[in-house]
N, C-alpha and C. Protein backbone atom coordinates (compact mmCIF):
# COMPACT_ATOMS: atom_id res chain seq x y z
N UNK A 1 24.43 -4.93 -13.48
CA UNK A 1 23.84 -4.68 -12.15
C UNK A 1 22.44 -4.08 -12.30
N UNK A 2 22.33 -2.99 -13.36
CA UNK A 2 20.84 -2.77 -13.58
C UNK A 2 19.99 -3.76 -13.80
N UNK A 3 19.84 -4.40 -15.01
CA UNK A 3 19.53 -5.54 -15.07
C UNK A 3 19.08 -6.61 -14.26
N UNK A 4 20.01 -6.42 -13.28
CA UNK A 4 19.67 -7.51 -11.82
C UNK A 4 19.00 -6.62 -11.31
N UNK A 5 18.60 -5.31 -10.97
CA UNK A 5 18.08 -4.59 -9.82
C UNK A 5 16.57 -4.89 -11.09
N UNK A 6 16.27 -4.44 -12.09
CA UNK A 6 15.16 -4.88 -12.44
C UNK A 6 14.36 -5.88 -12.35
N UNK A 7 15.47 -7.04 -12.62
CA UNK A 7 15.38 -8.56 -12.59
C UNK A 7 13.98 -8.72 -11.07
N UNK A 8 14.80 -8.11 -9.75
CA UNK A 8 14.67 -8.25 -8.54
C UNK A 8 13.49 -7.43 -8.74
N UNK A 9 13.13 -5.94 -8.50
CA UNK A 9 12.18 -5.42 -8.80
C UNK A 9 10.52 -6.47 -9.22
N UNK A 10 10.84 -7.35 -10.59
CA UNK A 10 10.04 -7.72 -10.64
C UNK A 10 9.79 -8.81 -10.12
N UNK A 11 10.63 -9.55 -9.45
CA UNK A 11 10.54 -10.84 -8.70
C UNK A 11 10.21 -10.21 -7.15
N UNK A 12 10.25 -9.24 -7.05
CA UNK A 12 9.30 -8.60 -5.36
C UNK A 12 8.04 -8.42 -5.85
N UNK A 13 7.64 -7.99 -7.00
CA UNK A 13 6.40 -7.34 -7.14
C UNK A 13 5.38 -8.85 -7.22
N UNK A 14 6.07 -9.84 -8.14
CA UNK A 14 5.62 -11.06 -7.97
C UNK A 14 5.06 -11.73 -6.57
N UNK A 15 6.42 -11.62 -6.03
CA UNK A 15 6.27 -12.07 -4.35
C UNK A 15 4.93 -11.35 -3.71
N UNK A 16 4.89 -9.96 -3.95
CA UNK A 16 4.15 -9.01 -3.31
C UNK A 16 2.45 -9.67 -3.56
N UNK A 17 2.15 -9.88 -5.24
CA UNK A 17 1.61 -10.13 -5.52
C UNK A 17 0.68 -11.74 -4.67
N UNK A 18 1.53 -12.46 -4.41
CA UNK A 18 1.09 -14.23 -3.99
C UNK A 18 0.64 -13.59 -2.39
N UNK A 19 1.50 -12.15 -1.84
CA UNK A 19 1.23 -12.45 -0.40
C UNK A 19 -0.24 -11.25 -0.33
N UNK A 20 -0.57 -10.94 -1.13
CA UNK A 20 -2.10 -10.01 -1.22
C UNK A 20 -3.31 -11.10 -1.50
N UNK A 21 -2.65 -12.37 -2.61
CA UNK A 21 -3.39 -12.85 -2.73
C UNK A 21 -3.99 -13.55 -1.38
N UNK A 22 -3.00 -14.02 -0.76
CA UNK A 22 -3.11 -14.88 0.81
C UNK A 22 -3.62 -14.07 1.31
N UNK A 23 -3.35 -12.62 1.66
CA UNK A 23 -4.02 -12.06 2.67
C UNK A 23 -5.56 -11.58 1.84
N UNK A 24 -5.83 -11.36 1.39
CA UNK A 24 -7.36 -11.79 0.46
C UNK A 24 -8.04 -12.42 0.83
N UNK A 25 -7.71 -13.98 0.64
CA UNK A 25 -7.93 -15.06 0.88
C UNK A 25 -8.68 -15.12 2.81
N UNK A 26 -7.29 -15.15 3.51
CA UNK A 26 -7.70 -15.35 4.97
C UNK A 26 -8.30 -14.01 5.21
N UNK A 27 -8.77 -12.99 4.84
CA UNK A 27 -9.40 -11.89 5.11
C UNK A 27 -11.37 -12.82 4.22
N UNK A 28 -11.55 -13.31 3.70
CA UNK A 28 -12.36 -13.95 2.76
C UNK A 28 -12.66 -15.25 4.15
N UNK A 29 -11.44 -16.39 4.03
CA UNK A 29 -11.73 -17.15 5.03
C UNK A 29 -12.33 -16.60 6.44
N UNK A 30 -12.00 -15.47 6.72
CA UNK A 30 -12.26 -15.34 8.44
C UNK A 30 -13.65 -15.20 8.76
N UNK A 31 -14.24 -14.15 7.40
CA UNK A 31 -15.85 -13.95 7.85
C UNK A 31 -16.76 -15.05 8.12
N UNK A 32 -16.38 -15.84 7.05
CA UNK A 32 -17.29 -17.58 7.16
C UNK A 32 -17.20 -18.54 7.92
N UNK A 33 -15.49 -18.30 8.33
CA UNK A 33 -15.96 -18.87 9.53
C UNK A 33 -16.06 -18.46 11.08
N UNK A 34 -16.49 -17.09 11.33
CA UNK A 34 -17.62 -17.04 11.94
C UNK A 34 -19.11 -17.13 11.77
């Protein structure tokens, strides 16, 4: 069960990671296009 709670741990931080990148991104997209 530890193991899995680590497992998970790093598969959120991953997740966390793709959705900063997106919000980056459309924070990047919004200025230009105004």
């Amino acid at each position: 069960e530890r193991t899995n709670e680590r497992t998970n741990e790093r598969t959120n931080g991953r997740t966390n990671e793709r959705t900063n990148e997106r919000a980056s991104e459309r924070t990047n997209e919004r200025p230009s296009d105004r």
